[in-house]
Protein backbone atom coordinates (compact mmCIF):
# COMPACT_ATOMS: atom_id res chain seq x y z
CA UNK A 1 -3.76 58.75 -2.50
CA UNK A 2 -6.20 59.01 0.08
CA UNK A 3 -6.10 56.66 3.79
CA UNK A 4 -8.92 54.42 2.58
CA UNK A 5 -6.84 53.91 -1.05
CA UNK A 6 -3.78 53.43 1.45
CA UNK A 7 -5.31 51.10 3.42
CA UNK A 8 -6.97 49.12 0.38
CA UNK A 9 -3.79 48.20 -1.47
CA UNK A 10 -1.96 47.29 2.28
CA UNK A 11 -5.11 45.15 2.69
CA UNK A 12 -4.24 43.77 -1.26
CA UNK A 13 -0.81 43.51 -0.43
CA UNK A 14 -0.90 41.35 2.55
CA UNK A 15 -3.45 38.98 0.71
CA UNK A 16 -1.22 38.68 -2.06
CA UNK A 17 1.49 37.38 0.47
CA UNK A 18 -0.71 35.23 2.05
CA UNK A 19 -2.37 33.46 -1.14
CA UNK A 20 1.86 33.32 -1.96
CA UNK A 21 2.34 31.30 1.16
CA UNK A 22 -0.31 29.41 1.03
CA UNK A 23 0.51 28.25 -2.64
CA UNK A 24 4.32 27.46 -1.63
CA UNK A 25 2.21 25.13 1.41
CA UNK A 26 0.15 23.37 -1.93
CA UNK A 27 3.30 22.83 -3.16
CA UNK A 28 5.46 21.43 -0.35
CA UNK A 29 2.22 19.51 0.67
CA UNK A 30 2.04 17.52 -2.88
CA UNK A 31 5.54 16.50 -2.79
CA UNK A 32 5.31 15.02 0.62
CA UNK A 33 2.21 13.53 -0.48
CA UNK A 34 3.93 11.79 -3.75
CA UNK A 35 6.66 10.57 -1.58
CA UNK A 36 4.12 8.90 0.80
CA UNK A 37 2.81 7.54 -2.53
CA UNK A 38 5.69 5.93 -3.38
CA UNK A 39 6.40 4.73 -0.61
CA UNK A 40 2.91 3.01 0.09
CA UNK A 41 3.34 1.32 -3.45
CA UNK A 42 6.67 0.09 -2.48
CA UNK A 43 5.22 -1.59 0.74
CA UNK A 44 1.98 -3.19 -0.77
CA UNK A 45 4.51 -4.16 -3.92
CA UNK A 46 6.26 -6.09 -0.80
CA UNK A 47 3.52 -7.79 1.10
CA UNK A 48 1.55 -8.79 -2.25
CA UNK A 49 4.96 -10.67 -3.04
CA UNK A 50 5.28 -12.31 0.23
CA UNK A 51 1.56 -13.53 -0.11
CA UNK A 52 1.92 -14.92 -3.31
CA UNK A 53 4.62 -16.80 -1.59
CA UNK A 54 2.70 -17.82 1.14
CA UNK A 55 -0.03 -18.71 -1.12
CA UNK A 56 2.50 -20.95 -3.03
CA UNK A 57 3.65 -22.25 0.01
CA UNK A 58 -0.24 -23.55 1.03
CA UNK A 59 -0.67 -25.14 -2.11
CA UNK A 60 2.48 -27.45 -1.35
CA UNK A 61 1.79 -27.87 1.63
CA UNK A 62 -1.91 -29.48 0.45
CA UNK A 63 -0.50 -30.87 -1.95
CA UNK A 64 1.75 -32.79 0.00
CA UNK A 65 -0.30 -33.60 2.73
CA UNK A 66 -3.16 -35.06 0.48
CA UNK A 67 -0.40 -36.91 -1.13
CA UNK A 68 0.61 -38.59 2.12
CA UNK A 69 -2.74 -39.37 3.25
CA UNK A 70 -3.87 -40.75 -0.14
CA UNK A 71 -0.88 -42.96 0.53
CA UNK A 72 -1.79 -43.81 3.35
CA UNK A 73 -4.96 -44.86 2.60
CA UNK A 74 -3.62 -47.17 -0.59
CA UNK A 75 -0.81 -48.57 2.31
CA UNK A 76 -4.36 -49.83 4.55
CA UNK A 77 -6.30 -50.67 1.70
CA UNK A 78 -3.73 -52.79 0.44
CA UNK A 79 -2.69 -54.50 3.64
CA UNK A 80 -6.52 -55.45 3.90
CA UNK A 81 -6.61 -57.04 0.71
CA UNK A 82 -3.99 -59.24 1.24
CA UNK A 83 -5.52 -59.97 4.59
């Protein structure tokens, strides 16, 4: 085996290792990322649930004030027809 083979399958050898490292970083790297997945789905899961109950909220909240006001207005309009 001559220096340049030598030298050729070091050269091979320490590519090998790296493209080995660099596949156990792919790895590591996708389960992090799926964990950061979950976890973002978990907290928009959350907040979607607490608008919908905000929403919820609003609409009673309309609801009820119309519903007083529309009283209110029958409570004038009737005290100005028995005027």
């Amino acid at each position: 085996m001559t220096d340049n083979e030598a030298s050729l399958d070091r050269s091979l050898g320490r590519v090998e290792a790296r493209v080995g490292d660099l596949a156990e970083q792919i790895i590591a790297l996708r389960k992090e990322l799926s964990g950061v997945v979950k976890t973002m789905e978990a907290a928009i899961a959350g907040h979607r649930e607490r608008l919908a109950a905000l929403e919820a909220f609003r609409r009673w909240m309309i609801g009820l004030l119309t519903g007083l006001f529309l009283s209110g207005v029958a409570a004038v309009f009737g005290y100005l027809l028995k005027a």
